[in-house]
N, C-alpha and C. Protein backbone atom coordinates (compact mmCIF):
# COMPACT_ATOMS: atom_id res chain seq x y z
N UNK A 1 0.82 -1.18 0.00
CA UNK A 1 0.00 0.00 0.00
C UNK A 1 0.87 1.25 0.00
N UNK A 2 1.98 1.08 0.95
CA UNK A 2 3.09 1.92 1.00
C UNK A 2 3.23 2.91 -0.68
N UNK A 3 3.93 1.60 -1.06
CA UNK A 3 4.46 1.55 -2.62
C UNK A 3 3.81 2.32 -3.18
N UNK A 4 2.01 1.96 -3.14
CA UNK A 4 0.97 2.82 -4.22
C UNK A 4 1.08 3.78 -3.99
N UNK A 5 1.11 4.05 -2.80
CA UNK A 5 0.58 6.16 -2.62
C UNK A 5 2.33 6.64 -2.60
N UNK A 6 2.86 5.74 -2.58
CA UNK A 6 4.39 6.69 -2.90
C UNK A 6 4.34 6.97 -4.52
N UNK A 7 4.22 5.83 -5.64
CA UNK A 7 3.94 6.02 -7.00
C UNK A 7 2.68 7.01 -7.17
N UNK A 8 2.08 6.92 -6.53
CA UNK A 8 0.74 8.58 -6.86
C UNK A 8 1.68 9.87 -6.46
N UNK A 9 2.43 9.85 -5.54
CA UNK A 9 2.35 11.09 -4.93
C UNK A 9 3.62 11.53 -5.94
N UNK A 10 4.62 10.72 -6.33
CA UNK A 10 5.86 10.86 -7.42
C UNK A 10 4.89 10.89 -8.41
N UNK A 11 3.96 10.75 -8.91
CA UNK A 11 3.23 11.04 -10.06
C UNK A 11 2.89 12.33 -10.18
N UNK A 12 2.25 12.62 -9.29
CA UNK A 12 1.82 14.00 -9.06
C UNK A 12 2.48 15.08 -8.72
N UNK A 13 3.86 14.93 -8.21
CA UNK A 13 4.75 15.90 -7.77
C UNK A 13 5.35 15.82 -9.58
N UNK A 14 5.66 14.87 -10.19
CA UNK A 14 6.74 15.15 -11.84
C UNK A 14 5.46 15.49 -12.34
N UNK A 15 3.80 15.88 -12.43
CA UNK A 15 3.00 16.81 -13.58
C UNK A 15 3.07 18.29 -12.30
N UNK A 16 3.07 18.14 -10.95
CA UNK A 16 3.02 19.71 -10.64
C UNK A 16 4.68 20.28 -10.79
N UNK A 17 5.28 19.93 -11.11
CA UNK A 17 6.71 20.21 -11.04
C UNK A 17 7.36 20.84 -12.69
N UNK A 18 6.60 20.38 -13.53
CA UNK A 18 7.10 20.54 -14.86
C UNK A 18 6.50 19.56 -15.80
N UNK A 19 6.88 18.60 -15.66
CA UNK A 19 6.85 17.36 -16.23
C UNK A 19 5.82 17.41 -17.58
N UNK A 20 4.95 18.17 -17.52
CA UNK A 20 3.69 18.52 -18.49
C UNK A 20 4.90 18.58 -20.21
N UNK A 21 4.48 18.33 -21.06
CA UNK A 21 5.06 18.64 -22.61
C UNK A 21 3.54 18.79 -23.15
N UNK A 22 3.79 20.39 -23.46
CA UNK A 22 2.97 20.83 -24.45
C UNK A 22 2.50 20.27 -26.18
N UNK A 23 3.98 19.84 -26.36
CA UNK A 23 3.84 19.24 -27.75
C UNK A 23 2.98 18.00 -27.38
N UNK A 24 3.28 17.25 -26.53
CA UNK A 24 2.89 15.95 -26.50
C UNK A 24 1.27 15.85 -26.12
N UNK A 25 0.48 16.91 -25.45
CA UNK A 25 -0.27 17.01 -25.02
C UNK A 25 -1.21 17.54 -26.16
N UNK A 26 -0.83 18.97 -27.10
CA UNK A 26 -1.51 19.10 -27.93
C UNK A 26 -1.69 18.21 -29.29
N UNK A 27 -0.37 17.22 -28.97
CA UNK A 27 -0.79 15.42 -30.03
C UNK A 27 -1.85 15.03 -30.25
N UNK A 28 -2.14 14.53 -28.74
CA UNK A 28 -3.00 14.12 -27.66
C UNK A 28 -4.21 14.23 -28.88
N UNK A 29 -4.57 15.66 -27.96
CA UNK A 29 -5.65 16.84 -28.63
C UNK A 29 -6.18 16.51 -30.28
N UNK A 30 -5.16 16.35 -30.67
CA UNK A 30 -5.46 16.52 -32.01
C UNK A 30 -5.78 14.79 -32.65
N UNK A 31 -5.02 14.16 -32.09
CA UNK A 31 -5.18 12.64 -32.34
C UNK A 31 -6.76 12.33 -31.85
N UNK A 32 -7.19 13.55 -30.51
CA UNK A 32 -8.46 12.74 -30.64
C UNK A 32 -9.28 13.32 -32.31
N UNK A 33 -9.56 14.56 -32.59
CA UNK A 33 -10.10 14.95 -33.28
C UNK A 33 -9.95 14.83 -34.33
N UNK A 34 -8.44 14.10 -34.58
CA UNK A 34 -8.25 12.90 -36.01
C UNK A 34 -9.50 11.73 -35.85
N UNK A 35 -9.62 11.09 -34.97
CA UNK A 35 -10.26 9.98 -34.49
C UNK A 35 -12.16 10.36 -34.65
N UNK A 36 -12.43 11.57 -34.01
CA UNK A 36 -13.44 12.08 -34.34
C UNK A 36 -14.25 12.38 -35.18
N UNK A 37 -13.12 13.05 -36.13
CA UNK A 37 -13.54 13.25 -37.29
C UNK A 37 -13.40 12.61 -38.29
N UNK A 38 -12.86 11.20 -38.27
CA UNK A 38 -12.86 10.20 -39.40
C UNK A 38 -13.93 9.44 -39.28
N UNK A 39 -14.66 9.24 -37.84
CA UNK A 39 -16.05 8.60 -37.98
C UNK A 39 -17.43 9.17 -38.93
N UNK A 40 -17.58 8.61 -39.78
CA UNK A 40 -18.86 8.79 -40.51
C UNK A 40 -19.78 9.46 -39.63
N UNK A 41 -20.39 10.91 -40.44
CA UNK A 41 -20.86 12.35 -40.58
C UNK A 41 -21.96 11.41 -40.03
N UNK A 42 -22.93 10.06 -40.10
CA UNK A 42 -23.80 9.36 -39.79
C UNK A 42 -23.72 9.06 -38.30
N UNK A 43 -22.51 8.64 -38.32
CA UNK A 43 -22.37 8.12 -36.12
C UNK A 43 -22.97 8.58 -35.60
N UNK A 44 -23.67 8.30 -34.81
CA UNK A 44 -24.68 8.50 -33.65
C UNK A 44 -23.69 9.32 -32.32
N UNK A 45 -22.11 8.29 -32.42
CA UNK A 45 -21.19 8.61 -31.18
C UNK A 45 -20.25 9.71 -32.47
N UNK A 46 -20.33 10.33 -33.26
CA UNK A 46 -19.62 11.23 -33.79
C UNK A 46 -19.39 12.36 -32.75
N UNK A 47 -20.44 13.44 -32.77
CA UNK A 47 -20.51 14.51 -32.07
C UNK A 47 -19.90 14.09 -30.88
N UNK A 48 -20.62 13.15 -29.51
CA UNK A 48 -20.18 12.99 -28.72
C UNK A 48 -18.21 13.06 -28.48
N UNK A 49 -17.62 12.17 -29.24
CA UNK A 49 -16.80 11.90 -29.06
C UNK A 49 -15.66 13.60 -29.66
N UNK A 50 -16.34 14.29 -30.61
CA UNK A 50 -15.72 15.60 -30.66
C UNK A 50 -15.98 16.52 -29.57
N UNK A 51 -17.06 16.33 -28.76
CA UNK A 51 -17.15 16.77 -27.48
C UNK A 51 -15.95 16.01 -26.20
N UNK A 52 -15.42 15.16 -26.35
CA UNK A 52 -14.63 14.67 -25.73
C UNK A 52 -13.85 15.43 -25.96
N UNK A 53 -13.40 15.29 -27.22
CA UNK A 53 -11.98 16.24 -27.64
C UNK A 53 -11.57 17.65 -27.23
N UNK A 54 -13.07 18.26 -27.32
CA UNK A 54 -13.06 19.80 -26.69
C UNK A 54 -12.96 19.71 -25.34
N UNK A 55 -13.61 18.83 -25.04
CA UNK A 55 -12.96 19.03 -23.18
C UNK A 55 -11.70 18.60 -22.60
N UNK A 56 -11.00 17.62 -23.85
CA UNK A 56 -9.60 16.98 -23.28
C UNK A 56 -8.96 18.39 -23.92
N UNK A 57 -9.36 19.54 -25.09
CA UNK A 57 -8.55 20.25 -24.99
C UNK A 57 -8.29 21.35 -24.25
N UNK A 58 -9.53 22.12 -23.55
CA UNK A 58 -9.56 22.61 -22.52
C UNK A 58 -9.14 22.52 -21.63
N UNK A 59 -8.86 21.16 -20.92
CA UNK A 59 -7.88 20.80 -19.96
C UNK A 59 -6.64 20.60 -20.65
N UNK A 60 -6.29 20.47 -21.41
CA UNK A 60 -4.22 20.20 -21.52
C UNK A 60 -4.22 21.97 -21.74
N UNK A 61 -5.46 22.98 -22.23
CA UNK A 61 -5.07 24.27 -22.18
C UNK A 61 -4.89 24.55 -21.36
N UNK A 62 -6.11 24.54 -19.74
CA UNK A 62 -5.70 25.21 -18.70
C UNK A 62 -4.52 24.65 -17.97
N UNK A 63 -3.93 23.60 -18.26
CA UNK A 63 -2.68 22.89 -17.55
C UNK A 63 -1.02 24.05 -18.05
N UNK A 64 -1.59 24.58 -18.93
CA UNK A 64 -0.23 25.95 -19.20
C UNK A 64 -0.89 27.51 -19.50
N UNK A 65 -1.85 27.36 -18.32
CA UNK A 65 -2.50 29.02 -18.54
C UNK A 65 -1.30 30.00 -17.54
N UNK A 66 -0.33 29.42 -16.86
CA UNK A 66 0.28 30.11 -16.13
C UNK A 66 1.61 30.65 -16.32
N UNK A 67 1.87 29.54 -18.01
CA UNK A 67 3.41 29.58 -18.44
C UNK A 67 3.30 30.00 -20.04
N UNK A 68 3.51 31.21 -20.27
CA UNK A 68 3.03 31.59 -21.64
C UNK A 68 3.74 30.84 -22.81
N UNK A 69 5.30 30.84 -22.31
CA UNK A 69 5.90 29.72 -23.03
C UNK A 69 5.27 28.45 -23.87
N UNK A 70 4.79 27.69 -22.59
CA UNK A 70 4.43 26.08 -22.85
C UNK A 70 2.98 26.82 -23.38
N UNK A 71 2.27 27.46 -23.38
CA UNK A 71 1.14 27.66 -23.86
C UNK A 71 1.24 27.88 -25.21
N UNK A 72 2.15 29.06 -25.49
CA UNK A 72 2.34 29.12 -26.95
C UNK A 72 2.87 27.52 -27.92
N UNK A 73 3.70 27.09 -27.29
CA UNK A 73 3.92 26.22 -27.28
C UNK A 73 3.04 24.83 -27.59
N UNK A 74 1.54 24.74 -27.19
CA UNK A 74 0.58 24.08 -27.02
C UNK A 74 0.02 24.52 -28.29
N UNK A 75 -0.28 26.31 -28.50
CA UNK A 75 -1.42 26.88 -29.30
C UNK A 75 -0.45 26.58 -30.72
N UNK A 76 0.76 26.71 -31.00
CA UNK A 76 1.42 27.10 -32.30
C UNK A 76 1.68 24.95 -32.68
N UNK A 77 0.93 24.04 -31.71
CA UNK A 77 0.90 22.77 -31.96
C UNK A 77 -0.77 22.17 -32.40
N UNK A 78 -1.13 22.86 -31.49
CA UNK A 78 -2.75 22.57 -32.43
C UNK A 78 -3.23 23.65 -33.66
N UNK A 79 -2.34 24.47 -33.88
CA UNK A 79 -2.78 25.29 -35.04
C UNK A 79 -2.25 24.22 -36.41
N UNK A 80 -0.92 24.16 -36.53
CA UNK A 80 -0.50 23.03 -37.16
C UNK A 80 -1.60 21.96 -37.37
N UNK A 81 -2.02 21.27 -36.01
CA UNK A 81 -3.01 20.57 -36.06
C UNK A 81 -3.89 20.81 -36.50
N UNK A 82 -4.39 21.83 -36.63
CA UNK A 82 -6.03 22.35 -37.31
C UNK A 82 -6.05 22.67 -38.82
N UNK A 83 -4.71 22.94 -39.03
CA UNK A 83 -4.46 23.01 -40.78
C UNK A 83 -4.78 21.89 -41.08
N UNK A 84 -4.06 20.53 -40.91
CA UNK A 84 -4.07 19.41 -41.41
C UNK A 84 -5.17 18.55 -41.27
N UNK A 85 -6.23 19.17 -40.66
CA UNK A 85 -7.35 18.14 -39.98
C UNK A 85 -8.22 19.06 -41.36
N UNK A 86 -7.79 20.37 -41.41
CA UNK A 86 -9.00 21.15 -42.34
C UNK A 86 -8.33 20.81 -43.71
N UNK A 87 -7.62 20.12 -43.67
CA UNK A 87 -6.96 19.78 -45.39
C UNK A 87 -7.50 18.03 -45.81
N UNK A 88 -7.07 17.39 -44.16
CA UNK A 88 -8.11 16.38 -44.53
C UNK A 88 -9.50 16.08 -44.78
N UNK A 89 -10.04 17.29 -44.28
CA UNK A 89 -11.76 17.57 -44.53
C UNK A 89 -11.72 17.30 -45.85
N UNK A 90 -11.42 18.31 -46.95
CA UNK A 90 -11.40 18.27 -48.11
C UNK A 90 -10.97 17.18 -49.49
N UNK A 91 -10.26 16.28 -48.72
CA UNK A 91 -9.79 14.90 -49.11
C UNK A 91 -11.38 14.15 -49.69
């Protein structure tokens, strides 16, 4: 039991400490809304699951509202992302 809450609490001290990567996070983000948006315009779980996406991106946003750096950092990774998702629309 020891063990577990020592691995939570080292978990949680390396994401409050730094540990966060913007690139990797706005991946994340965008991999869902690859995923989203390749399901047929028909899916019932379409929308839903682009609603996922907006809220997983809202949270990896507010996780660097305090470090303009990693934020830019985040925003100049899903813009990239949003070109290529709006180029695959057109495919």
């Amino acid at each position: 039991m020891k063990k577990i809450l020592l691995s939570a609490f080292a978990a949680a001290l390396l994401v409050a400490c730094g540990g966060a990567d913007p690139k990797k996070d706005a991946q994340e983000v965008c991999d869902c809304y690859s995923k989203a948006n390749g399901l047929p315009a028909d899916d019932a779980n379409r929308a839903a699951e682009q609603t996922k996406c907006l809220e997983l991106q809202t949270k990896k946003y507010e996780a660097y509202k305090d470090n303009m750096d990693q934020m830019n950092e985040f925003n100049t990774t899903m813009s990239e992302c949003s070109k290529k998702l709006i180029e695959e629309s057109f495919k």
